[in-house]
N, C-alpha and C. Protein backbone atom coordinates (compact mmCIF):
# COMPACT_ATOMS: atom_id res chain seq x y z
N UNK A 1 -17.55 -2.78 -5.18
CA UNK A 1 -16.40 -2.09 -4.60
C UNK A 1 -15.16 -2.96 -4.82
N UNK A 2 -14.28 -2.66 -5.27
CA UNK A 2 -12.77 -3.25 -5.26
C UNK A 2 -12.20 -3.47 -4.29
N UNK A 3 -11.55 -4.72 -4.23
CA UNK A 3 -10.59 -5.56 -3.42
C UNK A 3 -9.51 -4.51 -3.29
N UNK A 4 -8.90 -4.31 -2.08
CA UNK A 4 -7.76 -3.68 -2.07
C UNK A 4 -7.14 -3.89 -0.71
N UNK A 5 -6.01 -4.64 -1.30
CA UNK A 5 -4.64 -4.61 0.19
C UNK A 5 -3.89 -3.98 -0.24
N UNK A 6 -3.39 -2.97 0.91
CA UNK A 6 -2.28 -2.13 1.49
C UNK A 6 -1.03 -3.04 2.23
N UNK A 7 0.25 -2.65 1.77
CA UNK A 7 1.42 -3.62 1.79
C UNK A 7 2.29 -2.80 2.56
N UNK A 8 3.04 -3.08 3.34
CA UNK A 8 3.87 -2.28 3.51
C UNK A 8 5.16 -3.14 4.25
N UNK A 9 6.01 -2.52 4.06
CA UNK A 9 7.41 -3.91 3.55
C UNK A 9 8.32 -2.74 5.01
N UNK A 10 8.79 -3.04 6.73
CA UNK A 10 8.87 -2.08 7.42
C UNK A 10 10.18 -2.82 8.16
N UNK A 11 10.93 -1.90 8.32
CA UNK A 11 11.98 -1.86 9.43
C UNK A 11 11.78 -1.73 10.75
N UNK A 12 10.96 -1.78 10.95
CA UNK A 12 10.04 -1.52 12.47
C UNK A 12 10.93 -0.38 13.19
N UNK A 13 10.41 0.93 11.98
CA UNK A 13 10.93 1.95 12.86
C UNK A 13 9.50 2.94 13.58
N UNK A 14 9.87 3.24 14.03
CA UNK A 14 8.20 4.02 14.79
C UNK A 14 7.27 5.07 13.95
N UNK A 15 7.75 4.84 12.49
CA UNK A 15 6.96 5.79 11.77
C UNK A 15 5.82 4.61 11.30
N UNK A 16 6.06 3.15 11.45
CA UNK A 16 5.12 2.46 11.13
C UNK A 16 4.10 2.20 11.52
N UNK A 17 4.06 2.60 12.72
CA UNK A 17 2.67 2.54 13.44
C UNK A 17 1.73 3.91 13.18
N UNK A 18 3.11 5.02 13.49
CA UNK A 18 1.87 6.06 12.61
C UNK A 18 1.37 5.65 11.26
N UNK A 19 2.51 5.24 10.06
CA UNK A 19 1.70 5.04 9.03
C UNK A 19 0.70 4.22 8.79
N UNK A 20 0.76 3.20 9.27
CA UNK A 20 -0.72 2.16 9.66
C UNK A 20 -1.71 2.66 10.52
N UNK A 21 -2.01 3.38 11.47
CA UNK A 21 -2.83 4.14 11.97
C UNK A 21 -3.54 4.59 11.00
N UNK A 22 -2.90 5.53 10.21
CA UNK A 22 -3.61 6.98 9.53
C UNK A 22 -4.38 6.11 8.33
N UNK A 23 -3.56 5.15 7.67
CA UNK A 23 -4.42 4.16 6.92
C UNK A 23 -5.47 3.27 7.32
N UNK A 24 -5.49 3.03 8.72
CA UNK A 24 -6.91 2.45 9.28
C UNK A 24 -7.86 3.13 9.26
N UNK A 25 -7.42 4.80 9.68
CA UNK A 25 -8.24 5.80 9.64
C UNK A 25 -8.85 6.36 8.70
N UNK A 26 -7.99 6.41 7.39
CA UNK A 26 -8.26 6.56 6.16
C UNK A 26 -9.43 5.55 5.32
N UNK A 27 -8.26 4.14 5.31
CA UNK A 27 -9.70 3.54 4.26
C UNK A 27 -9.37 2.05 5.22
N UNK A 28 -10.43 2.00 6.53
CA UNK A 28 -10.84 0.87 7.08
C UNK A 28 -10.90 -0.34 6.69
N UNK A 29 -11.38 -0.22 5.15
CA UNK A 29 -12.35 -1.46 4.64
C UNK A 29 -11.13 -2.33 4.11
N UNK A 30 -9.55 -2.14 3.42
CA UNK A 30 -8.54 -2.08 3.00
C UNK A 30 -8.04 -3.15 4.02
N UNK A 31 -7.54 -4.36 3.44
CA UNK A 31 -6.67 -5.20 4.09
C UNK A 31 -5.49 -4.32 4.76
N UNK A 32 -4.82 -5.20 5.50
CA UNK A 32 -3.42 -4.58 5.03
C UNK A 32 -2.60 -5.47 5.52
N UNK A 33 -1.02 -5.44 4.90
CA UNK A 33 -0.27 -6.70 5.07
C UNK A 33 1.25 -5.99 5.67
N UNK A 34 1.58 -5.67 6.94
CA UNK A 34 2.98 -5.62 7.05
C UNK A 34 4.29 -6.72 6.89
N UNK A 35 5.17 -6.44 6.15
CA UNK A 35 6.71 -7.59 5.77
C UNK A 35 7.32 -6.88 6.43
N UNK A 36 8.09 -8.00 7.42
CA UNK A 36 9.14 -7.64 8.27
C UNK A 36 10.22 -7.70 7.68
N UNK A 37 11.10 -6.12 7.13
CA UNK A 37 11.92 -5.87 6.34
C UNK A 37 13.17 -6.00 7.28
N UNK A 38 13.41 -6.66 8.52
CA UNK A 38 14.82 -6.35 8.87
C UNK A 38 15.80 -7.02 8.54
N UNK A 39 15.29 -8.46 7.75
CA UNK A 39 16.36 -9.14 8.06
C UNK A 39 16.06 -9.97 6.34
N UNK A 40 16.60 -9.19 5.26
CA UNK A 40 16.66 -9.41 4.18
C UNK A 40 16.00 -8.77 3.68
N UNK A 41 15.78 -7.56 3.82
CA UNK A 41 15.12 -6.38 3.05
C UNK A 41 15.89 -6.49 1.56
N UNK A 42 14.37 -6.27 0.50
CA UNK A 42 14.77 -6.00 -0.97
C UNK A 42 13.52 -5.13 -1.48
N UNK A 43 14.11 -4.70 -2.33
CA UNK A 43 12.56 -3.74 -2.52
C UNK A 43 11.29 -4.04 -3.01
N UNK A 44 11.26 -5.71 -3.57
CA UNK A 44 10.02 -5.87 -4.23
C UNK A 44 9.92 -7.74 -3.40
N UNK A 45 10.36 -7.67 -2.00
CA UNK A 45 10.09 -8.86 -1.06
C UNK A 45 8.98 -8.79 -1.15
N UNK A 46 7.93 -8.15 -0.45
CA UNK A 46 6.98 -7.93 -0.55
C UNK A 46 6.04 -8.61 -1.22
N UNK A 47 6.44 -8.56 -2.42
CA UNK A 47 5.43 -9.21 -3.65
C UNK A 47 5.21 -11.12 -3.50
N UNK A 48 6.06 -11.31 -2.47
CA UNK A 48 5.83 -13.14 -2.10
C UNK A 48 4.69 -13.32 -1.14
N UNK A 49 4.89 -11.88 -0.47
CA UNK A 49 3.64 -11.67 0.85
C UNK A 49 2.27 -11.64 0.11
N UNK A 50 2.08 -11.74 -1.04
CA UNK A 50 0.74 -10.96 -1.71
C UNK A 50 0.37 -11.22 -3.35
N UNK A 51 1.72 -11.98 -3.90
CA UNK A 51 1.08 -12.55 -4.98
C UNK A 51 0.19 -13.62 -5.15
N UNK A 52 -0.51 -14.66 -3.96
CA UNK A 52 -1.22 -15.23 -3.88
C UNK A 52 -3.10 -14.53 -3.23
N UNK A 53 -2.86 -13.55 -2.64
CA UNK A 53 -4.24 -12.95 -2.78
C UNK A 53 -5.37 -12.53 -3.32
N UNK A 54 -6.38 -12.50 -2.71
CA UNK A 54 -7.47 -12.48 -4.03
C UNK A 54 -8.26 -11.49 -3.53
N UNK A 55 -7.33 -10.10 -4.57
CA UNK A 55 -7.72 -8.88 -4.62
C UNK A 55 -7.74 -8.23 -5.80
N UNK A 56 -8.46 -7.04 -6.09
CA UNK A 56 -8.42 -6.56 -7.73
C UNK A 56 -7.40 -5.63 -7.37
N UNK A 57 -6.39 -4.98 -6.49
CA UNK A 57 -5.42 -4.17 -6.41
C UNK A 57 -4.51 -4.15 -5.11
N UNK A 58 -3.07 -4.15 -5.25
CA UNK A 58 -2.07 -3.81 -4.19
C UNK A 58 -1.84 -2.31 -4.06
N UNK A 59 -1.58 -2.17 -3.13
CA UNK A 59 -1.20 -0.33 -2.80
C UNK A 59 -0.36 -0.61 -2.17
N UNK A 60 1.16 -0.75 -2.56
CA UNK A 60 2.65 -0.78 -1.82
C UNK A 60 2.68 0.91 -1.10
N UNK A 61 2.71 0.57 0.01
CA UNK A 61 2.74 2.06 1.15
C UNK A 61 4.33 2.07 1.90
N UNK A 62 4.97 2.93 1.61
CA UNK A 62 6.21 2.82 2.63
C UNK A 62 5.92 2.90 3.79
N UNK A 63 6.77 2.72 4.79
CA UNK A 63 6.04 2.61 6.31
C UNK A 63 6.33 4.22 7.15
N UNK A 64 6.77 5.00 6.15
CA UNK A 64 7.12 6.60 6.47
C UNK A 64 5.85 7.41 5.61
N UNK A 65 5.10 6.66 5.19
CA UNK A 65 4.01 7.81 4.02
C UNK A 65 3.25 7.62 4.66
N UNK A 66 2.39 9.02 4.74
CA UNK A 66 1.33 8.93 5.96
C UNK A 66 -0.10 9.54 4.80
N UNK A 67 -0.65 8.81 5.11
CA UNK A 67 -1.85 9.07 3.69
C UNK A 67 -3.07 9.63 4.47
N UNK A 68 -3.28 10.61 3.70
CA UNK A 68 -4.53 11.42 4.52
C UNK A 68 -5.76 11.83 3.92
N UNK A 69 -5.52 11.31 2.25
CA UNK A 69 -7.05 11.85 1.83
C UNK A 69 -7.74 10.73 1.19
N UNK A 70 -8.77 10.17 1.71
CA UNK A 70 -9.57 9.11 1.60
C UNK A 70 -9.68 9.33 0.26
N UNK A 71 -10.40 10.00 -0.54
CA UNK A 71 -10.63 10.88 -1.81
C UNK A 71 -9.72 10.60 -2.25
N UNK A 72 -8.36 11.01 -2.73
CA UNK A 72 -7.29 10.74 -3.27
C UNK A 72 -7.11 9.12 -3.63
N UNK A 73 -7.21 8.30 -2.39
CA UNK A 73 -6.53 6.92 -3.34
C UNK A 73 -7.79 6.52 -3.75
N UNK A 74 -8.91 6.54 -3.34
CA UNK A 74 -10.39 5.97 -4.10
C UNK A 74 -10.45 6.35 -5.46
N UNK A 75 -10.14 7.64 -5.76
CA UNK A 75 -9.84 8.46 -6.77
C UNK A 75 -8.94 7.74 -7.99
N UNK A 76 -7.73 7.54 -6.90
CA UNK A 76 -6.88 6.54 -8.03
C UNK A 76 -7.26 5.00 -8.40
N UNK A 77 -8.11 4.81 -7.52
CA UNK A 77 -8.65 3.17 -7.69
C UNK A 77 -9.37 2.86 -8.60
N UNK A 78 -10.47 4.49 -8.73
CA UNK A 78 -11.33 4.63 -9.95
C UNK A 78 -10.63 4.74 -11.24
N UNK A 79 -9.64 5.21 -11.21
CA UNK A 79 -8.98 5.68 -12.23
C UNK A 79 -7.97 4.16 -12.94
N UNK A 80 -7.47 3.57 -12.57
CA UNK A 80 -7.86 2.19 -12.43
C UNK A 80 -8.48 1.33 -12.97
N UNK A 81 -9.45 1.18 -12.42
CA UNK A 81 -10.70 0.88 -12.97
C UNK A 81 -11.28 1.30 -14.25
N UNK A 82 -11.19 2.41 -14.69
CA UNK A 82 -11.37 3.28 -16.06
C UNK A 82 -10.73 2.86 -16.74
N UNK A 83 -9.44 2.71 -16.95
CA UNK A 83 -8.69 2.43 -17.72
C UNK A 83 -7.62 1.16 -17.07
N UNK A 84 -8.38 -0.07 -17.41
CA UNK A 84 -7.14 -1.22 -17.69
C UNK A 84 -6.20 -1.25 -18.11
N UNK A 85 -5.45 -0.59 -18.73
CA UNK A 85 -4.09 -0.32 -19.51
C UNK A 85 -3.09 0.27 -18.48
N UNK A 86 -3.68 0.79 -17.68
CA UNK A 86 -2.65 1.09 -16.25
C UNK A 86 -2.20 0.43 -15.49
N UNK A 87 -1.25 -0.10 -15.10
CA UNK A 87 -1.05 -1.24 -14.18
C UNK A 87 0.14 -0.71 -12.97
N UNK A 88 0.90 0.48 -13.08
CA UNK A 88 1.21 1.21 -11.52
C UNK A 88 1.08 2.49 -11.53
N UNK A 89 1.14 3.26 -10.26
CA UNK A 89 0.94 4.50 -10.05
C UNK A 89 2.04 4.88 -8.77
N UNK A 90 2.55 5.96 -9.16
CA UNK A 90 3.78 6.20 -8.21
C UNK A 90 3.86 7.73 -7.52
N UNK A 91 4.39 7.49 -6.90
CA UNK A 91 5.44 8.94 -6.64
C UNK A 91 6.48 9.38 -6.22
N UNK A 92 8.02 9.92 -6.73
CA UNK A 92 9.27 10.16 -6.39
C UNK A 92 9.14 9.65 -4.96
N UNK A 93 10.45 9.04 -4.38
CA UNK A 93 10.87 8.90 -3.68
C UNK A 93 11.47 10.13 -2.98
N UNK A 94 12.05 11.27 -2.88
CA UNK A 94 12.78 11.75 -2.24
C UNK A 94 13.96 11.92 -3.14
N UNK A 95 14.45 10.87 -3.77
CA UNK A 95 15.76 11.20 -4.29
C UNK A 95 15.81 11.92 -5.26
């Protein structure tokens, strides 16, 4: 089974606790690392929290995305896994 921490870089606004909830609920087994974004937020801080870990994958989670299908990111983990030549997976922001 693959190493995997969940990151999430947060303003400590109250959607973060839902979004960490639903991801405990989701995939248990999944580290996870909150960065306290208030006070020098950049968009890829984060990556100081976690480039020393020893995992086969990061899953950067905003602290507003609420993830609900277990299936879905295992899915992408496999997929992943299949093909080494992939190295991120995204989705629009909103803007």
């Amino acid at each position: 089974m693959a190493r995997v921490l969940v990151v999430t870089t947060s303003l400590g606004t109250k959607w973060e606790a839902y979004s960490q909830a639903l991801l405990q609920a989701t995939v248990p087994e999944w580290d996870r690392v909150v960065v306290d974004g208030r006070s020098g937020w950049a968009p890829t801080r984060f990556i100081e929290y976690v480039i020393d870990k020893d995992v086969d994958y990061i899953v950067h989670v905003d602290e507003d995305c609420f993830v609900e299908s277990r299936e879905a990111l295992l899915s992408l983990i496999h997929c992943f896994e299949e093909n080494p030549n992939y190295v991120a997976a995204g989705i629009p922001d909103g803007w």
